[in-house]
Protein backbone atom coordinates (compact mmCIF):
# COMPACT_ATOMS: atom_id res chain seq x y z
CA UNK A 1 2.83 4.13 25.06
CA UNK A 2 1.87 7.06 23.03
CA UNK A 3 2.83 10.54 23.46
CA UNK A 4 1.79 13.31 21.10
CA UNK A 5 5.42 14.89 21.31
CA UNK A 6 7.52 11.53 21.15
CA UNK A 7 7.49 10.20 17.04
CA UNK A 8 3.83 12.03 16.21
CA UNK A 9 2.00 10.39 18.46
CA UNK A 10 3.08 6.61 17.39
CA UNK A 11 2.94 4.04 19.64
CA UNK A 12 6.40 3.92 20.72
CA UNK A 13 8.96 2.27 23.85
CA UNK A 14 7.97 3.98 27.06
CA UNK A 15 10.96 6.35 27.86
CA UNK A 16 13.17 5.44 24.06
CA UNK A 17 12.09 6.94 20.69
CA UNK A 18 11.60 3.73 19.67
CA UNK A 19 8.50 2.92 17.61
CA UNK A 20 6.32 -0.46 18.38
CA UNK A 21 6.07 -0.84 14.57
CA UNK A 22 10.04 -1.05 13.69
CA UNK A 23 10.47 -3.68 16.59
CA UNK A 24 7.36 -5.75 15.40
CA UNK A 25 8.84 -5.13 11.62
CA UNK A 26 12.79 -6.42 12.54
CA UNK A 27 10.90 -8.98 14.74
CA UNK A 28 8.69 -10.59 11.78
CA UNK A 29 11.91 -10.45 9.91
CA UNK A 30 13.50 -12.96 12.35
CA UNK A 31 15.57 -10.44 14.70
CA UNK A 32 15.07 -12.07 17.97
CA UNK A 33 14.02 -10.06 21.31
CA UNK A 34 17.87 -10.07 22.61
CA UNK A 35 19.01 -8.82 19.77
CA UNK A 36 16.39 -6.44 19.16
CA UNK A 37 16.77 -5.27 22.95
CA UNK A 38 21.09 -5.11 21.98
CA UNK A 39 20.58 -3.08 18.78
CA UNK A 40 18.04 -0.20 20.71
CA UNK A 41 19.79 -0.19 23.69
CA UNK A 42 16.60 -1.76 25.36
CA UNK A 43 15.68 -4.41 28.09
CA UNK A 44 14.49 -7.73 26.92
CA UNK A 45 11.46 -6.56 29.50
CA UNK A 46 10.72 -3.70 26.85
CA UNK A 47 10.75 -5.26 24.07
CA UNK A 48 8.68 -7.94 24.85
CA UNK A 49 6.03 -4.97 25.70
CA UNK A 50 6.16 -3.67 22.89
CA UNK A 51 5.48 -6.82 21.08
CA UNK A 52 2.67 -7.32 23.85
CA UNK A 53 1.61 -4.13 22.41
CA UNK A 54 1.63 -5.41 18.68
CA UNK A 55 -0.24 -7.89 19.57
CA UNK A 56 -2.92 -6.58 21.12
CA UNK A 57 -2.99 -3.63 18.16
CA UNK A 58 -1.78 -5.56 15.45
CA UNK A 59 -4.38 -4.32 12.79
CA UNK A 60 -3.57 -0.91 13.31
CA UNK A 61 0.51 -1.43 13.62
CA UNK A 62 0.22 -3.71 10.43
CA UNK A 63 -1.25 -0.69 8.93
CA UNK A 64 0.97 2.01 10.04
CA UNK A 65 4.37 -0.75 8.66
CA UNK A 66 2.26 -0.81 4.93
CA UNK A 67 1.61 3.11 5.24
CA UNK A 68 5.41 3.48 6.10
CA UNK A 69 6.72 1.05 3.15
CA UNK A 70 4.45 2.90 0.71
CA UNK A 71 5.73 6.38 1.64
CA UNK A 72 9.56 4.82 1.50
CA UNK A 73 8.56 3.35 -1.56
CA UNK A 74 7.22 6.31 -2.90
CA UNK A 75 10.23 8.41 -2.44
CA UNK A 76 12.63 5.99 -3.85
CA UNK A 77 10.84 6.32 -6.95
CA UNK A 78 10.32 10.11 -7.17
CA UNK A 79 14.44 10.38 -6.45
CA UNK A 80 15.50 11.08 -9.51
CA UNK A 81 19.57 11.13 -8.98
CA UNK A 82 21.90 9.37 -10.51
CA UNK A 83 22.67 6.96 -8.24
CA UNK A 84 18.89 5.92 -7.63
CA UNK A 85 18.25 5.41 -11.10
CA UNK A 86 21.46 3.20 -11.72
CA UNK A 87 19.60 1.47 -8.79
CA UNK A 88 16.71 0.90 -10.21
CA UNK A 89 18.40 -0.01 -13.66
CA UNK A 90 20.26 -2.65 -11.85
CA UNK A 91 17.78 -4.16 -9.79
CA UNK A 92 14.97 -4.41 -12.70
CA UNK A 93 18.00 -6.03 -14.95
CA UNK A 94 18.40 -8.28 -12.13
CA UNK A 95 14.49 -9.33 -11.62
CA UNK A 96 14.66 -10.12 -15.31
CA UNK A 97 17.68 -12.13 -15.30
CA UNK A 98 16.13 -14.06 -12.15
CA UNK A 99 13.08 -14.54 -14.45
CA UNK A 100 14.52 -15.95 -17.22
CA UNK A 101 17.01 -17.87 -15.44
């Protein structure tokens, strides 16, 4: 369903502030429909619909997941506090180790 006051107009969970594109993400990540309907508090009925949704608008829900991971993406590497860049020090120290190892 969308709704121009529920998440911006995102197709989202009829009645949950729940967008279609997080279910389809945990979903393609292996997260299986009961758990998916445990973790939002929603009936197995709903999230199969949404998926039903994904499916039949999965070109422009694919799109909206890669917009999404840009703009997280994005953010992580403007944040410029300590903790983020220790982060980032780690995890490229990591990626080389895993390269050369």
């Amino acid at each position: 369903m969308r709704d121009p006051g529920v998440l911006g107009g995102k197709p989202h969970v009829e009645g949950h502030r729940i967008a279609v594109h997080h279910v389809a993400w945990w979903y393609s990540w292996g997260e299986s429909a009961e758990t998916l309907a445990s973790e939002y508090h929603l009936t197995p009925a709903e999230v199969h619909a949404a998926l039903a949704y994904y499916y039949d608008h999965k070109g422009e829900i694919d799109r909206e997941i890669a917009r999404e991971a840009a703009e997280h993406a994005a953010r992580a590497d403007a944040d410029t506090s300590p903790i983020a860049i220790r982060m980032r020090e780690a995890i490229a120290r990591r990626k080389q180790s895993e390269a050369h190892g």
